[in-house]
PDB file of N, CA and C in Angstrom:
ATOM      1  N   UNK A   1       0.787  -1.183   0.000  1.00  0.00           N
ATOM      2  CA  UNK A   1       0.000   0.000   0.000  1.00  0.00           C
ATOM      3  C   UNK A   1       0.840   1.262   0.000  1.00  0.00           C
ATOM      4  N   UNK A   2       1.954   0.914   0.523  1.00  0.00           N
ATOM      5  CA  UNK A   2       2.675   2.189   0.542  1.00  0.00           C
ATOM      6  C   UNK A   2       3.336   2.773  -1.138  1.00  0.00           C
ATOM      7  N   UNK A   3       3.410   1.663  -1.515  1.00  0.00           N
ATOM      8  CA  UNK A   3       3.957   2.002  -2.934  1.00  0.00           C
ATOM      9  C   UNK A   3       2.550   2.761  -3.968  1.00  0.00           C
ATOM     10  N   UNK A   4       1.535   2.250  -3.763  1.00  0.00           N
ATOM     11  CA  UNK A   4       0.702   2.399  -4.098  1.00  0.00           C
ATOM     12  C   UNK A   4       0.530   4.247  -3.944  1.00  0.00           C
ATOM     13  N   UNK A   5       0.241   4.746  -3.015  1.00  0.00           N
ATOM     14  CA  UNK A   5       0.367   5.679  -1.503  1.00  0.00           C
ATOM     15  C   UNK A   5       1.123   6.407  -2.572  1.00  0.00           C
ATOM     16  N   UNK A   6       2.530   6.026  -2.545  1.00  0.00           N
ATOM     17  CA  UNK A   6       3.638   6.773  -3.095  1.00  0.00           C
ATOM     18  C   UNK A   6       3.286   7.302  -4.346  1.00  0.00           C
ATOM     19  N   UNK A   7       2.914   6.264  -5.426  1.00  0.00           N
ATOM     20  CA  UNK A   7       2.444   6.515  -6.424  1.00  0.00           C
ATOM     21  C   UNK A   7       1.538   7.511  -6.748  1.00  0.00           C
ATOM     22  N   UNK A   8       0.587   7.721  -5.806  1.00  0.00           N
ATOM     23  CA  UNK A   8      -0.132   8.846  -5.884  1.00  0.00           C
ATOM     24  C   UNK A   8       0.037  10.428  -5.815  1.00  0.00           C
ATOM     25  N   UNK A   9       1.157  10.323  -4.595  1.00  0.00           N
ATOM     26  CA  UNK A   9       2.281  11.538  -4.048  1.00  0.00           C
ATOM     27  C   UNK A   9       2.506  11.689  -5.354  1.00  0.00           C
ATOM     28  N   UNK A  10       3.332  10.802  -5.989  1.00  0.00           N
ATOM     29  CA  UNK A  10       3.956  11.373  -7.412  1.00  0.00           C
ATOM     30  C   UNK A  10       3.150  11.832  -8.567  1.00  0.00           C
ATOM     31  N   UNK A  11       1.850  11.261  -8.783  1.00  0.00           N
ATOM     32  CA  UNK A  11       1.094  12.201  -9.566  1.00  0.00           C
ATOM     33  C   UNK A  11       0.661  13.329  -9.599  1.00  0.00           C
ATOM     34  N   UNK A  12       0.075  13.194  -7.777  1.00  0.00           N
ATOM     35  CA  UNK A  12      -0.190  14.570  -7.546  1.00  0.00           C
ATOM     36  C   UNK A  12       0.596  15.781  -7.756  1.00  0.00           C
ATOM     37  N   UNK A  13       1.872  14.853  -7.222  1.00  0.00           N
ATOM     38  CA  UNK A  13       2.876  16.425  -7.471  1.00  0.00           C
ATOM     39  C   UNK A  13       3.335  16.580  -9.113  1.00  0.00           C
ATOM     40  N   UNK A  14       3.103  15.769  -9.959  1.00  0.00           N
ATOM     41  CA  UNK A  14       3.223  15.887 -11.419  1.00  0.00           C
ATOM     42  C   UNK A  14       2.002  16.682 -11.288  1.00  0.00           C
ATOM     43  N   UNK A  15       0.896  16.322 -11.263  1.00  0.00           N
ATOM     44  CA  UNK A  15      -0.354  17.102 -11.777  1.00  0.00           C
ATOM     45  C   UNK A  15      -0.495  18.556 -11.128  1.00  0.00           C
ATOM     46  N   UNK A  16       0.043  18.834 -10.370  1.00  0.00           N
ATOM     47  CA  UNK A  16       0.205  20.140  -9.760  1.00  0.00           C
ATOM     48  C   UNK A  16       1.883  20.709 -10.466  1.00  0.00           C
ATOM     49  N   UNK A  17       2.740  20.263 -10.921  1.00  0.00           N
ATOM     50  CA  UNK A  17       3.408  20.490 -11.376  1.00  0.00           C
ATOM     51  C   UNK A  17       3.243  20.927 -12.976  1.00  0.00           C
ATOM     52  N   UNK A  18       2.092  20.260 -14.085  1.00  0.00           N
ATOM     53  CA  UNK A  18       2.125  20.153 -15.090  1.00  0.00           C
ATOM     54  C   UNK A  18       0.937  21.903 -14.895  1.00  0.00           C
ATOM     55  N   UNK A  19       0.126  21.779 -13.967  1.00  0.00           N
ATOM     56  CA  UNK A  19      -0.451  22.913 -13.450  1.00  0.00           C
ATOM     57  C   UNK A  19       0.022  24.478 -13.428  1.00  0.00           C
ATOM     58  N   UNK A  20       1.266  23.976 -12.910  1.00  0.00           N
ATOM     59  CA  UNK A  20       2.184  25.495 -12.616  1.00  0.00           C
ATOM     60  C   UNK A  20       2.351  25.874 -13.790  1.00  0.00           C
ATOM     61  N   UNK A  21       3.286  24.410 -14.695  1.00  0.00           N
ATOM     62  CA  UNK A  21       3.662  25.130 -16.158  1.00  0.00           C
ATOM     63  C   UNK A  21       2.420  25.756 -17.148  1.00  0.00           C
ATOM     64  N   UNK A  22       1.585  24.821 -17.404  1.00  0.00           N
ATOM     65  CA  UNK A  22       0.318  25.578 -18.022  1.00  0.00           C
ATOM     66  C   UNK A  22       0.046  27.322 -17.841  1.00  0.00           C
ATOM     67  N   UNK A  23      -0.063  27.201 -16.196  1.00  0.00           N
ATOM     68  CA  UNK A  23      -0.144  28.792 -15.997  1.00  0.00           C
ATOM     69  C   UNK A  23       0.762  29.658 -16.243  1.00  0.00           C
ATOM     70  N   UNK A  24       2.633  28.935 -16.501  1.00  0.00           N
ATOM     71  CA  UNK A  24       3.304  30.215 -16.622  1.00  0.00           C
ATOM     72  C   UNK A  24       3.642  30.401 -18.363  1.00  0.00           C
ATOM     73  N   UNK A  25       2.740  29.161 -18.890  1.00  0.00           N
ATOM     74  CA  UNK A  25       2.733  29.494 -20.600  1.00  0.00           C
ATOM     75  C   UNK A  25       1.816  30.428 -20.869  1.00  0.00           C
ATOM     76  N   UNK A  26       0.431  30.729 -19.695  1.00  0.00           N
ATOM     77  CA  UNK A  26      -0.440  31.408 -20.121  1.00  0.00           C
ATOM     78  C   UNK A  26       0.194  32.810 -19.936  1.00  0.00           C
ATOM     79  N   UNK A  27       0.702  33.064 -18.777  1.00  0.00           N
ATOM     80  CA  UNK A  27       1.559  33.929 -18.010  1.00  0.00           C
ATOM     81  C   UNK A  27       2.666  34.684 -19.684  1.00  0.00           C
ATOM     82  N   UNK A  28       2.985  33.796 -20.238  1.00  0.00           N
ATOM     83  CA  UNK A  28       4.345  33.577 -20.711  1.00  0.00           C
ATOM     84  C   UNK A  28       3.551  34.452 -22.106  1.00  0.00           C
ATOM     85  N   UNK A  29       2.662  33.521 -22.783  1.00  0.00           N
ATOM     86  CA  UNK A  29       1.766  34.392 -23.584  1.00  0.00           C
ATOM     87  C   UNK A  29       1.190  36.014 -23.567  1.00  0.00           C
ATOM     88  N   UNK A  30       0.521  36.031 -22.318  1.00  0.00           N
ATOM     89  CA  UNK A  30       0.326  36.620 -22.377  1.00  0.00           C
ATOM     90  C   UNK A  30       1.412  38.211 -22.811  1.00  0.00           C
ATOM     91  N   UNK A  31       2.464  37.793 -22.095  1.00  0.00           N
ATOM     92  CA  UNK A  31       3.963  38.866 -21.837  1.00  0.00           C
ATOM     93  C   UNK A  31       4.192  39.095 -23.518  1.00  0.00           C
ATOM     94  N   UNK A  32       4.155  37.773 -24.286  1.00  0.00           N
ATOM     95  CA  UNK A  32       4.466  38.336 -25.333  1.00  0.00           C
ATOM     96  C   UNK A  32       3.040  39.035 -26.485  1.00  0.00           C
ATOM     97  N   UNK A  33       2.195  38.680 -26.021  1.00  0.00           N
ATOM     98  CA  UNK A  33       0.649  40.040 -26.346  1.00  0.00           C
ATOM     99  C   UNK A  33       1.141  41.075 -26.517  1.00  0.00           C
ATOM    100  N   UNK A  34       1.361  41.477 -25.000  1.00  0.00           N
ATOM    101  CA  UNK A  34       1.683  42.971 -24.361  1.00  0.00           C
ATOM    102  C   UNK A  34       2.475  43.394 -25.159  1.00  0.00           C
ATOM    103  N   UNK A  35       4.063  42.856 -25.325  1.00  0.00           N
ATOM    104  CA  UNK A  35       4.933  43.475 -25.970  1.00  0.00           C
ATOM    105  C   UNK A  35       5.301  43.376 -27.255  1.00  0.00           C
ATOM    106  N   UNK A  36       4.395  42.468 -28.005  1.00  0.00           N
ATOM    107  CA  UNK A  36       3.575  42.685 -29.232  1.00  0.00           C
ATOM    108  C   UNK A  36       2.858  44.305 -29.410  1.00  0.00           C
ATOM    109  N   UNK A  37       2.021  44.692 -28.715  1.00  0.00           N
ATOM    110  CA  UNK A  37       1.155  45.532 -28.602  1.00  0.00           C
ATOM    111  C   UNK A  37       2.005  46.796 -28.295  1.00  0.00           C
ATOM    112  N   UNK A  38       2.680  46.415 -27.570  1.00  0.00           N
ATOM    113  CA  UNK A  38       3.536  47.790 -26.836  1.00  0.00           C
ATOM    114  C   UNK A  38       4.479  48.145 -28.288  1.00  0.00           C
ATOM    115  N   UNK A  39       5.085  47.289 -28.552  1.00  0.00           N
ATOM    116  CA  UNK A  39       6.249  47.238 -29.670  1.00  0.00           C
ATOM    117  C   UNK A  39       5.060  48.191 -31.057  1.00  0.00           C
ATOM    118  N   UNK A  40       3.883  47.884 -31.130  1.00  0.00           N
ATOM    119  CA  UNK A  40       3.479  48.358 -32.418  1.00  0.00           C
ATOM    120  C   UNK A  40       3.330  50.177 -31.661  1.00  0.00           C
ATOM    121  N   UNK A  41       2.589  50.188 -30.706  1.00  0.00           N
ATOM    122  CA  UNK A  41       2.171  51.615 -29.870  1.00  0.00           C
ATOM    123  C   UNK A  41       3.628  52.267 -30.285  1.00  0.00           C
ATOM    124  N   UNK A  42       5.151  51.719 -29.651  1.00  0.00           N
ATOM    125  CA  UNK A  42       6.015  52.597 -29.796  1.00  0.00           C
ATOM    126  C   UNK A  42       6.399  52.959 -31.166  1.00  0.00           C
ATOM    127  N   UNK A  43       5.965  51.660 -32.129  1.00  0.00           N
ATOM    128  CA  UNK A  43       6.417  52.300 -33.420  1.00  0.00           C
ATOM    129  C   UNK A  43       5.378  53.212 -34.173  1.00  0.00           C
ATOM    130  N   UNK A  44       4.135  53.173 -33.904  1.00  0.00           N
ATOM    131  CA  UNK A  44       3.160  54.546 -34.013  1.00  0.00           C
ATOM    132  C   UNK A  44       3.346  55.754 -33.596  1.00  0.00           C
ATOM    133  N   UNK A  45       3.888  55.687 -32.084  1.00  0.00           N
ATOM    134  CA  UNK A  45       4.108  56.884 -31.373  1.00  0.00           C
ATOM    135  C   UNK A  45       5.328  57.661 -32.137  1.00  0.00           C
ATOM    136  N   UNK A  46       6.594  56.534 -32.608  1.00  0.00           N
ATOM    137  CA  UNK A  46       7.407  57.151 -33.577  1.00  0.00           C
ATOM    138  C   UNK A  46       7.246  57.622 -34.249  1.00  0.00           C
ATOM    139  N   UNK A  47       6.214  56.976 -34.906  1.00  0.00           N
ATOM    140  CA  UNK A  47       6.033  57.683 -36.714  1.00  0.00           C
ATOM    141  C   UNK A  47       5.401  59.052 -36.263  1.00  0.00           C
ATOM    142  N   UNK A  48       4.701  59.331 -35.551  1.00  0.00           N
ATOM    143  CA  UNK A  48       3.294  60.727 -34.886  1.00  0.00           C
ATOM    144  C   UNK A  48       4.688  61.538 -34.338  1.00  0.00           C
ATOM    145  N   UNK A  49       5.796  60.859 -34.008  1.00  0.00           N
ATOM    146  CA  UNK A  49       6.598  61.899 -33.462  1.00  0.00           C
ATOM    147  C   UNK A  49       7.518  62.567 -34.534  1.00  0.00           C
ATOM    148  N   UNK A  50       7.809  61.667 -35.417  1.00  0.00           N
ATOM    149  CA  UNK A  50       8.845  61.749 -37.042  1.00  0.00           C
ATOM    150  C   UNK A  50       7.563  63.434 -38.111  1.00  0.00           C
ATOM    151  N   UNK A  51       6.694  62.442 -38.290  1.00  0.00           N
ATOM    152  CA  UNK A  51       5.332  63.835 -38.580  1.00  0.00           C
ATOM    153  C   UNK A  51       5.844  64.842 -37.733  1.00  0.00           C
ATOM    154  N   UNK A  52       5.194  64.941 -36.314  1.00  0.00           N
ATOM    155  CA  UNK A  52       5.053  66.022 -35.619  1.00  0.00           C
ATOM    156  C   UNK A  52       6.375  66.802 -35.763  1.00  0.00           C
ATOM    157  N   UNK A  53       7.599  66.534 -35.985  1.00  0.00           N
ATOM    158  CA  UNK A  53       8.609  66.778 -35.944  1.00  0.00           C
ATOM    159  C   UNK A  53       8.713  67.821 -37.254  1.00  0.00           C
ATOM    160  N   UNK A  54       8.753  67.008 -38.450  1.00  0.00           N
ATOM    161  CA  UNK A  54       9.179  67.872 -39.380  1.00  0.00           C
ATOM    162  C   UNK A  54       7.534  68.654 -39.822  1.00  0.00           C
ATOM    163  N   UNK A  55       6.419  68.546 -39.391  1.00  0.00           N
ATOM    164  CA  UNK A  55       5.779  69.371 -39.084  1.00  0.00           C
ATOM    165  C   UNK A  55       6.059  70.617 -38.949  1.00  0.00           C
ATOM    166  N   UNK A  56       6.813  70.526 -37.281  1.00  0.00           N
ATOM    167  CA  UNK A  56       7.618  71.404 -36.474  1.00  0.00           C
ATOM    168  C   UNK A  56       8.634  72.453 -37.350  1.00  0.00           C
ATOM    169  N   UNK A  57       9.442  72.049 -37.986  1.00  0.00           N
ATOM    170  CA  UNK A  57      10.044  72.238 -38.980  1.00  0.00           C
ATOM    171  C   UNK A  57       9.449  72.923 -40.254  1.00  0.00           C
ATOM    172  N   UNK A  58       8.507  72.568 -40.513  1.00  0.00           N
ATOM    173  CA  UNK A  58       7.808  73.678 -42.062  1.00  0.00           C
ATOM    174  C   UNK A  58       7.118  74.602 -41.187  1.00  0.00           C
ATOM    175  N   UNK A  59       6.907  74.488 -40.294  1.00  0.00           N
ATOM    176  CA  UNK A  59       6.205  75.565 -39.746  1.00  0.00           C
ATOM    177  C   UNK A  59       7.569  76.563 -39.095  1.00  0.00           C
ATOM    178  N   UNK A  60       8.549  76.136 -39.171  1.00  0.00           N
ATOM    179  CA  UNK A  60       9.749  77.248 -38.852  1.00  0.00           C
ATOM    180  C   UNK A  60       9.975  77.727 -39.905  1.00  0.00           C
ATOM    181  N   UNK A  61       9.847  76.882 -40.986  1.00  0.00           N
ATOM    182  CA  UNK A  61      10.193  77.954 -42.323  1.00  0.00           C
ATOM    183  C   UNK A  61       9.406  78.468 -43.006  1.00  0.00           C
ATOM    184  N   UNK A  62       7.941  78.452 -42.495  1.00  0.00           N
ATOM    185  CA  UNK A  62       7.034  79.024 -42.734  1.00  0.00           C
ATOM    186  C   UNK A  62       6.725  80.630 -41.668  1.00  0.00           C
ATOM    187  N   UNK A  63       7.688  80.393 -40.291  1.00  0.00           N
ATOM    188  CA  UNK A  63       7.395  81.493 -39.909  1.00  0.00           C
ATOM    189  C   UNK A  63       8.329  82.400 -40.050  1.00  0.00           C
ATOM    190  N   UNK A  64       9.937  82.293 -40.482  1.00  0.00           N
ATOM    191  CA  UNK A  64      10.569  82.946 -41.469  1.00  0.00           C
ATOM    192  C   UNK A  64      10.083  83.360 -42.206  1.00  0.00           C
ATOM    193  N   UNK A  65       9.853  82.838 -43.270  1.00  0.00           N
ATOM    194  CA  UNK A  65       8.828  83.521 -44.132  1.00  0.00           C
ATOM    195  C   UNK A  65       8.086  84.520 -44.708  1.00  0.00           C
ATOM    196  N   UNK A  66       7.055  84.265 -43.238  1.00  0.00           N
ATOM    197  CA  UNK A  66       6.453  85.198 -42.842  1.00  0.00           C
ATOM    198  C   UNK A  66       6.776  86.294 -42.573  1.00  0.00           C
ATOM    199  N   UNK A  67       7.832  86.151 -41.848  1.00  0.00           N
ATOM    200  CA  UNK A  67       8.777  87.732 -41.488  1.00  0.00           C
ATOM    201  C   UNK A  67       9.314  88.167 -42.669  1.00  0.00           C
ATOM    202  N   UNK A  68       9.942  87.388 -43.293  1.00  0.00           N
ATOM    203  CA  UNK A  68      10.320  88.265 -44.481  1.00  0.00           C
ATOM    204  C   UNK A  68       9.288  88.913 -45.268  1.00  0.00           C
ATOM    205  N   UNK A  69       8.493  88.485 -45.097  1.00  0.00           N
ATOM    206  CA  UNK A  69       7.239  88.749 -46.289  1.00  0.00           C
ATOM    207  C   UNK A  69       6.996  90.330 -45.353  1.00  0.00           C
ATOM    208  N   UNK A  70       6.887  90.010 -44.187  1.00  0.00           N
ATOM    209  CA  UNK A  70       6.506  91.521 -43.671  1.00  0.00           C
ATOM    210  C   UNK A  70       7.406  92.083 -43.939  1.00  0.00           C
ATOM    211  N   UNK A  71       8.786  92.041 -43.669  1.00  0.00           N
ATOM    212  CA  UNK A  71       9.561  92.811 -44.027  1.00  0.00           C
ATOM    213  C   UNK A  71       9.796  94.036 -45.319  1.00  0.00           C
ATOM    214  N   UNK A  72       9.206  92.878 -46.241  1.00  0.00           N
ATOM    215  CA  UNK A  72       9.250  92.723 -47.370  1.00  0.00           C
ATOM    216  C   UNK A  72       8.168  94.701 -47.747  1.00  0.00           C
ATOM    217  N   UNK A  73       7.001  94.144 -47.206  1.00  0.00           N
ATOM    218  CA  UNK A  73       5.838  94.867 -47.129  1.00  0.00           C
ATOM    219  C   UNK A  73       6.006  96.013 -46.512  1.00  0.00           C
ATOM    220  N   UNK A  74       7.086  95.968 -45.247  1.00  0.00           N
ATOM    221  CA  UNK A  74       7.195  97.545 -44.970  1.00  0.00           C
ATOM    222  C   UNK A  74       8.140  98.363 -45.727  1.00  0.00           C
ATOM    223  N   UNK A  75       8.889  97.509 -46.413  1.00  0.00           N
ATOM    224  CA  UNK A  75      10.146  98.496 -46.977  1.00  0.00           C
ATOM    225  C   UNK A  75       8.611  98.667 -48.483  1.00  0.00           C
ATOM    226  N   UNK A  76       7.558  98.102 -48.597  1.00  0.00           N
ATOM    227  CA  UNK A  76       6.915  98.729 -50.240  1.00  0.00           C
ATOM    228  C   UNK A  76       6.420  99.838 -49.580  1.00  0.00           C
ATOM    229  N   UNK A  77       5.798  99.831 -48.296  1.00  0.00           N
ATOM    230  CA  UNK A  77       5.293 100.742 -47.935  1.00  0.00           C
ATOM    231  C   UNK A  77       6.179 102.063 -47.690  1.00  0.00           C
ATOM    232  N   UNK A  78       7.279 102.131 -46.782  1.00  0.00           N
ATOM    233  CA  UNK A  78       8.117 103.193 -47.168  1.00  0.00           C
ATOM    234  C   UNK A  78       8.208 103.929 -48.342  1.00  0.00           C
ATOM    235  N   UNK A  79       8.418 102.409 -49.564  1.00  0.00           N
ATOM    236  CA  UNK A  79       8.594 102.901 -50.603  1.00  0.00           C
ATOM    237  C   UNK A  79       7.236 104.306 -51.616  1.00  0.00           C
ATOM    238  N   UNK A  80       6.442 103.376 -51.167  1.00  0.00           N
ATOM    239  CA  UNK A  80       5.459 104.229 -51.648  1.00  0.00           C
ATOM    240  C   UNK A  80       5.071 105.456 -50.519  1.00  0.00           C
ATOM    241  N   UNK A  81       5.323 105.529 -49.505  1.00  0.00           N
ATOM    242  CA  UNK A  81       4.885 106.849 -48.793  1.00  0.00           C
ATOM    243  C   UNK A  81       6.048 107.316 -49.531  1.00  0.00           C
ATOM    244  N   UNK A  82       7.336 107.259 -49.593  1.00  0.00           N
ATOM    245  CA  UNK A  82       8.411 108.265 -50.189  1.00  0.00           C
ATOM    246  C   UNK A  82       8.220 108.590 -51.595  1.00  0.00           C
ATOM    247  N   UNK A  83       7.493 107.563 -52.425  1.00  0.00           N
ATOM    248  CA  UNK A  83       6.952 107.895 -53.799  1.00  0.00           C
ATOM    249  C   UNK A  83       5.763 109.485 -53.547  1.00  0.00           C
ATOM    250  N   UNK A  84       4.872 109.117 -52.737  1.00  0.00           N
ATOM    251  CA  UNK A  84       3.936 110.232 -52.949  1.00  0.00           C
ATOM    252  C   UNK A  84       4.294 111.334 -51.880  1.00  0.00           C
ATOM    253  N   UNK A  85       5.084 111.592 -51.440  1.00  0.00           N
ATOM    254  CA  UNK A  85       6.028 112.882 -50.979  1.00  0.00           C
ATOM    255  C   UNK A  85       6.158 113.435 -51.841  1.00  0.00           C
ATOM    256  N   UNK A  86       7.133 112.827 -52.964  1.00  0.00           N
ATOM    257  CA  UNK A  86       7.736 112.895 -54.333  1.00  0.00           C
ATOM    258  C   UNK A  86       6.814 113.911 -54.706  1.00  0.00           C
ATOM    259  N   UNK A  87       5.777 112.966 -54.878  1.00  0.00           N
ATOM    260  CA  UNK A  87       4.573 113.618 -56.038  1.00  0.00           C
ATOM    261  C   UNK A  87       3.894 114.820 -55.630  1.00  0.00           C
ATOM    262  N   UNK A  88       3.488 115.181 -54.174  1.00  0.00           N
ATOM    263  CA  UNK A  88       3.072 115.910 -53.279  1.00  0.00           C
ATOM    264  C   UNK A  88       4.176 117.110 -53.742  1.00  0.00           C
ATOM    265  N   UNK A  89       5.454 116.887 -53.136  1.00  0.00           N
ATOM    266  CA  UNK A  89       6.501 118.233 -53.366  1.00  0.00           C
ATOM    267  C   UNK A  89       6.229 118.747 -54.581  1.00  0.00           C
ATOM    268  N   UNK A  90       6.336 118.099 -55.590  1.00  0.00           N
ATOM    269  CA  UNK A  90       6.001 118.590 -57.378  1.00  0.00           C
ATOM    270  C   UNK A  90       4.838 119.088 -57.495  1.00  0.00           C
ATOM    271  N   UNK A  91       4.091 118.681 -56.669  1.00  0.00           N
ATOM    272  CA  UNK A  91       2.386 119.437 -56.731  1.00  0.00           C
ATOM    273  C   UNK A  91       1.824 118.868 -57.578  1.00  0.00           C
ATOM    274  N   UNK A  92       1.688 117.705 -57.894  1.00  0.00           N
ATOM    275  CA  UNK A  92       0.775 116.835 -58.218  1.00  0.00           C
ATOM    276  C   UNK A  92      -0.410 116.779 -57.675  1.00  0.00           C
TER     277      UNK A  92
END
């Protein structure tokens, strides 16, 4: 009976053993889901950051630009208030 007895000890602790592993494949799975999932998030978040970036970037040389363009606009304006001085002094 004791062998018998024994025999049982040893299943049990196989069947509680085959138990553990099951759960740390589910365990194990699951980890690689996540960092499946995580791995795609960071390479999205890259790309939204690569965009946002040179985004960042046309909009700097767009606000150059801009300044020059004003720039641009006050020297016409000078130009033309000093044009109709011109014309004003002559008595136009």
């Amino acid at each position: 009976m004791k062998a018998g007895a024994a025999a049982g000890v040893e299943i049990d602790a196989i069947a509680r053993l085959e138990d553990k592993v099951r759960k740390l494949v589910g365990v194990v799975e699951q980890a690689r889901t996540e960092q499946a999932r995580l791995i795609a998030e960071n390479k999205a978040l890259g790309d939204e950051v690569s965009g946002l970036r040179k985004k960042l970037v046309d909009s700097e040389g767009t606000i150059a630009e801009l300044a020059a363009l004003r720039d641009e606009r006050e020297q016409v304006r000078s130009r033309v208030a000093d044009m109709l001085a011109q014309i004003e002094a002559l008595g136009m």
